[in-house]
C-alpha atoms as a PDB file:
ATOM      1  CA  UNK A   1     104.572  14.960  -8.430  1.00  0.00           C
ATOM      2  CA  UNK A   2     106.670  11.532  -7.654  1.00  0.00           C
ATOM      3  CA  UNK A   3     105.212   8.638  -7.431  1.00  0.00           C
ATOM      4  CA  UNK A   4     107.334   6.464  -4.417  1.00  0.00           C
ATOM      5  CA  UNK A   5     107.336   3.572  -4.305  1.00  0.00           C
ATOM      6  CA  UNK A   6     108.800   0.579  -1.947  1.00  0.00           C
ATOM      7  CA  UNK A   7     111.003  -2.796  -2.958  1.00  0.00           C
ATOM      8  CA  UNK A   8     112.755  -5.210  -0.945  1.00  0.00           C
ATOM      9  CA  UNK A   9     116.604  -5.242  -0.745  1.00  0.00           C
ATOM     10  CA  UNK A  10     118.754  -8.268   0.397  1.00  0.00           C
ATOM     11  CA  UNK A  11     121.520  -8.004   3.127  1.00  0.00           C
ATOM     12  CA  UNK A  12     124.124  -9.966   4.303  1.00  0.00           C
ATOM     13  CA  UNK A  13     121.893 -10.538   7.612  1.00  0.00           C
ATOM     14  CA  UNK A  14     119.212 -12.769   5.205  1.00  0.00           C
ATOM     15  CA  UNK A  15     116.528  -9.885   6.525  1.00  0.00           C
ATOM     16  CA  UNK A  16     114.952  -8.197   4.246  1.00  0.00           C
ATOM     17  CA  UNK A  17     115.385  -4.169   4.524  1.00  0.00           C
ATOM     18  CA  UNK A  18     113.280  -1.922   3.013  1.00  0.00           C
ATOM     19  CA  UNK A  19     114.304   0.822   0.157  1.00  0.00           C
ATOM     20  CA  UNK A  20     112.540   3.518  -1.053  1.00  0.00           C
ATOM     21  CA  UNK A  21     112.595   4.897  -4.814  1.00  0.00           C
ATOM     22  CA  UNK A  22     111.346   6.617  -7.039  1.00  0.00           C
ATOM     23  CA  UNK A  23     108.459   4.431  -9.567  1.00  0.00           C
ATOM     24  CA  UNK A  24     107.246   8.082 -11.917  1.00  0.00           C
ATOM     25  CA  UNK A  25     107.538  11.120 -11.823  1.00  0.00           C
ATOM     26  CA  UNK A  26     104.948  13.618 -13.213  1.00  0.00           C
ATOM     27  CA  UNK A  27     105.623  17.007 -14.343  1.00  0.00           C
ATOM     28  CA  UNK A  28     103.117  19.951 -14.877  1.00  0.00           C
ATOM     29  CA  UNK A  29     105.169  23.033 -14.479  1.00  0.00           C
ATOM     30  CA  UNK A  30     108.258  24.718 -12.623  1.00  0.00           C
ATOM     31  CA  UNK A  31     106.592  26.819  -9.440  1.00  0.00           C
ATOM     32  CA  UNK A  32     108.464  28.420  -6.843  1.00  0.00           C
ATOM     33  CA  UNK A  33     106.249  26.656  -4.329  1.00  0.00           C
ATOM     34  CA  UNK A  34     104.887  23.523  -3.747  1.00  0.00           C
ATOM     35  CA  UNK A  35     101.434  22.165  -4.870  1.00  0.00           C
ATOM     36  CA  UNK A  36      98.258  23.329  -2.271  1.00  0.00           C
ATOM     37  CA  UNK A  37      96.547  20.253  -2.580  1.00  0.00           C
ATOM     38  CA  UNK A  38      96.403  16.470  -3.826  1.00  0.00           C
ATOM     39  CA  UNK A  39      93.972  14.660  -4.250  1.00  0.00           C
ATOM     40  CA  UNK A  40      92.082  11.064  -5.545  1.00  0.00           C
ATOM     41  CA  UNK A  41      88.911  10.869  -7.355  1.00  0.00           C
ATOM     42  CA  UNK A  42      86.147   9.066  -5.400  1.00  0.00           C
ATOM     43  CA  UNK A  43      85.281   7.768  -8.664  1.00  0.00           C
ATOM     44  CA  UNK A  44      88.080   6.950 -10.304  1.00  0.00           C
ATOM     45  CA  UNK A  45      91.006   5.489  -8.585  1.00  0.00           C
ATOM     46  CA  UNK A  46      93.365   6.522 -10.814  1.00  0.00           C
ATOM     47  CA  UNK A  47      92.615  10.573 -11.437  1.00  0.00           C
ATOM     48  CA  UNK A  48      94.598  12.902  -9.696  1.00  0.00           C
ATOM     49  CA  UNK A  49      93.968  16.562  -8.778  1.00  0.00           C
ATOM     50  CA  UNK A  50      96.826  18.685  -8.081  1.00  0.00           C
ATOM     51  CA  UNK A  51      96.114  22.478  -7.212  1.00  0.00           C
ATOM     52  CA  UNK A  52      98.971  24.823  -7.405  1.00  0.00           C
ATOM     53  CA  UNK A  53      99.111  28.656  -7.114  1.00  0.00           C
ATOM     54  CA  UNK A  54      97.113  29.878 -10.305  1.00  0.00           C
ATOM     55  CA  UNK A  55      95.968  26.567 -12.180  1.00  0.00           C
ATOM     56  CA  UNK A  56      95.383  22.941 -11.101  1.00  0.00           C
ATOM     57  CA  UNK A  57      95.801  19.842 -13.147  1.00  0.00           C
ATOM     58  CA  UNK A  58      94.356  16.234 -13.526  1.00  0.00           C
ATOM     59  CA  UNK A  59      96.651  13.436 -14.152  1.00  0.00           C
ATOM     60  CA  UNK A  60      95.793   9.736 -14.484  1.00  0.00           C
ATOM     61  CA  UNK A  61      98.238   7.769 -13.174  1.00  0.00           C
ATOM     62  CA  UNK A  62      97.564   5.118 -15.216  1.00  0.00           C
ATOM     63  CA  UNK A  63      98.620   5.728 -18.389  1.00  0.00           C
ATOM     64  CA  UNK A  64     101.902   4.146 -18.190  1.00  0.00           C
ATOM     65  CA  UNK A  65     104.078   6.380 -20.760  1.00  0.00           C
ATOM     66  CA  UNK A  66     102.002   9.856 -20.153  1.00  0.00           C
ATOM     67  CA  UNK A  67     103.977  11.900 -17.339  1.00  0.00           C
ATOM     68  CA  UNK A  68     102.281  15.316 -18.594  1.00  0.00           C
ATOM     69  CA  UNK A  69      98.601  16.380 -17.186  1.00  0.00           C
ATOM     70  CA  UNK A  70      95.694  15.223 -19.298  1.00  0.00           C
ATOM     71  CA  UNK A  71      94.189  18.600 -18.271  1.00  0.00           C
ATOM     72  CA  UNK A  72      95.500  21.947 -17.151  1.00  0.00           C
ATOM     73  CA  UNK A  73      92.940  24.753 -16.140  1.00  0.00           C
ATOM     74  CA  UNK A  74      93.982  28.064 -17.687  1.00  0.00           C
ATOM     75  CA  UNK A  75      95.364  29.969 -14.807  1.00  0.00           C
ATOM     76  CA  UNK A  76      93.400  32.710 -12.541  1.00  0.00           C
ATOM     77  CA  UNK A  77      93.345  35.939 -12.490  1.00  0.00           C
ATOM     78  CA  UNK A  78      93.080  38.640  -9.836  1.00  0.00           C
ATOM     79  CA  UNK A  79      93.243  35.599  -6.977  1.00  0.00           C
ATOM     80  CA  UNK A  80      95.261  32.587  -6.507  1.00  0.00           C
ATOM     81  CA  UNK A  81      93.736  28.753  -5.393  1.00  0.00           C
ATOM     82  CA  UNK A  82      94.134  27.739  -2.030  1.00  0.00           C
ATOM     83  CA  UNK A  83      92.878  24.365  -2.184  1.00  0.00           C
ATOM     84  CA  UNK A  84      91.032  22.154  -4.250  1.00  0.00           C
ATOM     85  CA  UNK A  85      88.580  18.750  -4.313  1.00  0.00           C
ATOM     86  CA  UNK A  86      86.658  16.360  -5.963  1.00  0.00           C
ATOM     87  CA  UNK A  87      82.841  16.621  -5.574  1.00  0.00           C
ATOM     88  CA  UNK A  88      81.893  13.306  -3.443  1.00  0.00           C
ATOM     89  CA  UNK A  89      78.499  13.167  -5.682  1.00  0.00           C
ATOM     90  CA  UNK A  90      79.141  14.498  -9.005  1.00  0.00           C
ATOM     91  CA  UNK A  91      82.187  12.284 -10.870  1.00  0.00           C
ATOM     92  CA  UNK A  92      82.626  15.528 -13.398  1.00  0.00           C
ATOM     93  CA  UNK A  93      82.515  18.272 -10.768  1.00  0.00           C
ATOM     94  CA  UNK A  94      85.820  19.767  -9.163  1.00  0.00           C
ATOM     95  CA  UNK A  95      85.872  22.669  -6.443  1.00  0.00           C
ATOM     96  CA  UNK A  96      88.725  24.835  -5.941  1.00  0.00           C
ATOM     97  CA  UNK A  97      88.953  27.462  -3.736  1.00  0.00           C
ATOM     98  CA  UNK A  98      90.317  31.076  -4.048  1.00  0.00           C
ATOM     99  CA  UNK A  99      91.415  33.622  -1.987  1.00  0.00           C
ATOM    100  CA  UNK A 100      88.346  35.464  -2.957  1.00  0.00           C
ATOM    101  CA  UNK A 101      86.304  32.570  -3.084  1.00  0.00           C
ATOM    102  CA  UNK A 102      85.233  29.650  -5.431  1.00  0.00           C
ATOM    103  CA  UNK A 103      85.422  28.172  -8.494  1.00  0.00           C
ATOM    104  CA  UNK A 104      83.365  25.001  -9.236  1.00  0.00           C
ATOM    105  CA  UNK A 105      84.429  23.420 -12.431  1.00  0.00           C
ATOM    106  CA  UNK A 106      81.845  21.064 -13.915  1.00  0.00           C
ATOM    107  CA  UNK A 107      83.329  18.835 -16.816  1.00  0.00           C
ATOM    108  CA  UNK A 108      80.278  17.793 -18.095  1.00  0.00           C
ATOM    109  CA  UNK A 109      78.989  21.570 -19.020  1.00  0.00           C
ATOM    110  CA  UNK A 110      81.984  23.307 -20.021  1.00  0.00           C
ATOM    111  CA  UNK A 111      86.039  22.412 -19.579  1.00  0.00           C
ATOM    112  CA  UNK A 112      87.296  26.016 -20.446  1.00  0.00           C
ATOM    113  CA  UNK A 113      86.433  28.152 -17.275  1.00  0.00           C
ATOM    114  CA  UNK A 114      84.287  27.421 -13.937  1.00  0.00           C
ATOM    115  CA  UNK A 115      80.797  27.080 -14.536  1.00  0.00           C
ATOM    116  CA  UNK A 116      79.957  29.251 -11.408  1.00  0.00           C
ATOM    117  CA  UNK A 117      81.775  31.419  -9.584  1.00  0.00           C
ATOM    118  CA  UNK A 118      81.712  32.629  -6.111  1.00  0.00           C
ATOM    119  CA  UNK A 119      83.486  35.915  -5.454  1.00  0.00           C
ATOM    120  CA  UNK A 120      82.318  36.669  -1.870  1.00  0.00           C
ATOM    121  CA  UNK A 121      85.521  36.061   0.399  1.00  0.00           C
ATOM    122  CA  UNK A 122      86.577  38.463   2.745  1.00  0.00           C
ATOM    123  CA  UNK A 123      89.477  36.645   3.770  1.00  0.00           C
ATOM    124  CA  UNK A 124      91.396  33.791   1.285  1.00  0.00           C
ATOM    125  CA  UNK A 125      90.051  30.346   2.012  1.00  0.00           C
ATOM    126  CA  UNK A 126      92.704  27.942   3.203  1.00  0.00           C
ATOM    127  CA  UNK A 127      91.005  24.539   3.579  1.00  0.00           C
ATOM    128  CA  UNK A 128      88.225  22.693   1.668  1.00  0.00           C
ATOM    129  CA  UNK A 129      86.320  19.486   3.047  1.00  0.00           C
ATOM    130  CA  UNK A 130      82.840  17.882   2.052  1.00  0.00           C
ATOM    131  CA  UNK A 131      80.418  15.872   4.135  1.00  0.00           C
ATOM    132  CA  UNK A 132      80.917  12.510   2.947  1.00  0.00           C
ATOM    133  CA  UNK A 133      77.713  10.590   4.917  1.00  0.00           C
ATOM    134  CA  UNK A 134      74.195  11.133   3.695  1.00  0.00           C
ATOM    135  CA  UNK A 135      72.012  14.376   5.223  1.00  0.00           C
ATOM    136  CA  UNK A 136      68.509  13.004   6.216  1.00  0.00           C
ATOM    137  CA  UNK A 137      67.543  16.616   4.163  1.00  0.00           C
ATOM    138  CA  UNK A 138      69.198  15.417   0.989  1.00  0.00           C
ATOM    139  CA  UNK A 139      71.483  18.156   1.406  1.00  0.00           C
ATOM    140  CA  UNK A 140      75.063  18.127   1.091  1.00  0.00           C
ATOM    141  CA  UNK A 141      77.640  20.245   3.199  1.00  0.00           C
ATOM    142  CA  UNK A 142      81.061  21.569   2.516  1.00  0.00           C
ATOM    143  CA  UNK A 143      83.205  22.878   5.311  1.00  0.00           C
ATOM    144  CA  UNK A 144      86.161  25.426   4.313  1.00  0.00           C
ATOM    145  CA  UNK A 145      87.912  27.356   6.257  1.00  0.00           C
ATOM    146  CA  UNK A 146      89.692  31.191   6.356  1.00  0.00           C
ATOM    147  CA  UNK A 147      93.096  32.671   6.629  1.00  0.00           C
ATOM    148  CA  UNK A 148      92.967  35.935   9.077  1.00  0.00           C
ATOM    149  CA  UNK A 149      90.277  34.673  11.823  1.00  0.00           C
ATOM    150  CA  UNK A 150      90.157  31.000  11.690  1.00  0.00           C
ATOM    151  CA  UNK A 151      86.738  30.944  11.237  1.00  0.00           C
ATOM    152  CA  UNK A 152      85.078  27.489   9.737  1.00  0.00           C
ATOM    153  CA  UNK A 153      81.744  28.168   7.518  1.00  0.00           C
ATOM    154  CA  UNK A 154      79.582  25.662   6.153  1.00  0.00           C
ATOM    155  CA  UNK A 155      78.412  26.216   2.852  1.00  0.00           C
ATOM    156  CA  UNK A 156      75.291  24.465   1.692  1.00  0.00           C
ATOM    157  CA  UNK A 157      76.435  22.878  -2.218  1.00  0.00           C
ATOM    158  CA  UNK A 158      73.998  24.456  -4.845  1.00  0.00           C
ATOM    159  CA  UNK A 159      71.811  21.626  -6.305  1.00  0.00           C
ATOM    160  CA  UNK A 160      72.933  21.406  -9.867  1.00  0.00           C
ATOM    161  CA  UNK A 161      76.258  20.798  -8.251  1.00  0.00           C
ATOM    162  CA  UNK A 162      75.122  17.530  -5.835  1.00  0.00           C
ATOM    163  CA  UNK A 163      72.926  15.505  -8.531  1.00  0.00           C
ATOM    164  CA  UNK A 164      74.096  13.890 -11.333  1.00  0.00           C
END
């Protein structure tokens, strides 16, 4: 993961141009293919979740001399992720998804596997999303989608998962 990053560089002309480079760079492993998903923390600005074929990692980018995750899942078996996200509700919880379904990884029980797991896909799950407004039913919604049909399913979030 490189962090880019944008400072200004004089010319002759007196205008300001623009040059990118390169501010960090943080490693997590050698993979023949890129990382499936990035994403921010809606609680804390500076967590990252990467997702990559059979782990993901959380870095925080602020820890100025610390370039290594501060946690790496131990890798899946019999399925690769897809595609991973914070929980918009939970600050602990983390959903990544499979391509036979689910893992939901809550911090605040357990750190060394997925504290439920949902084995029901038919066809590997490509794309993750939550409802991020409030349900008049107090109920939230994620949205993910399949491989082989394009079908989108929404998927109510189990209770112990939404509430703090």
């Amino acid at each position: 993961m490189i962090d880019w990053s944008v400072r200004p560089v004089q010319t002759s002309d007196d205008a300001p141009k623009i040059a990118e480079y390169v501010k960090r760079t943080y490693d997590s492993e050698k993979e023949n293919r890129p990382g499936l998903a990035l994403e921010r923390s809606p609680f804390f600005p500076n967590l990252i979740l990467t997702v990559h074929n059979f782990y993901f990692a959380l870095f925080k980018i602020s820890m100025e001399a610390y370039e290594k995750p501060i946690f790496k899942s131990m890798n899946t078996t019999g399925a690769h992720n897809t595609c991973g996200a914070f929980s918009p509700t939970r600050p602990g919880v983390v959903f990544i998804t499979k391509t036979n379904g689910i893992d939901i990884w809550d911090f605040m029980d357990r750190s060394d596997k997925p504290s439920l797991v949902f084995n029901f896909a038919t066809s590997p799950f490509m794309y993750l999303k939550f409802q991020y407004f409030k349900h008049p039913d107090n109920k939230q919604y994620m949205a993910y989608g399949d491989k082989d049909s394009g079908t989108l399913y929404l998927y109510e979030v189990p209770s112990q998962m939404k509430n703090c």
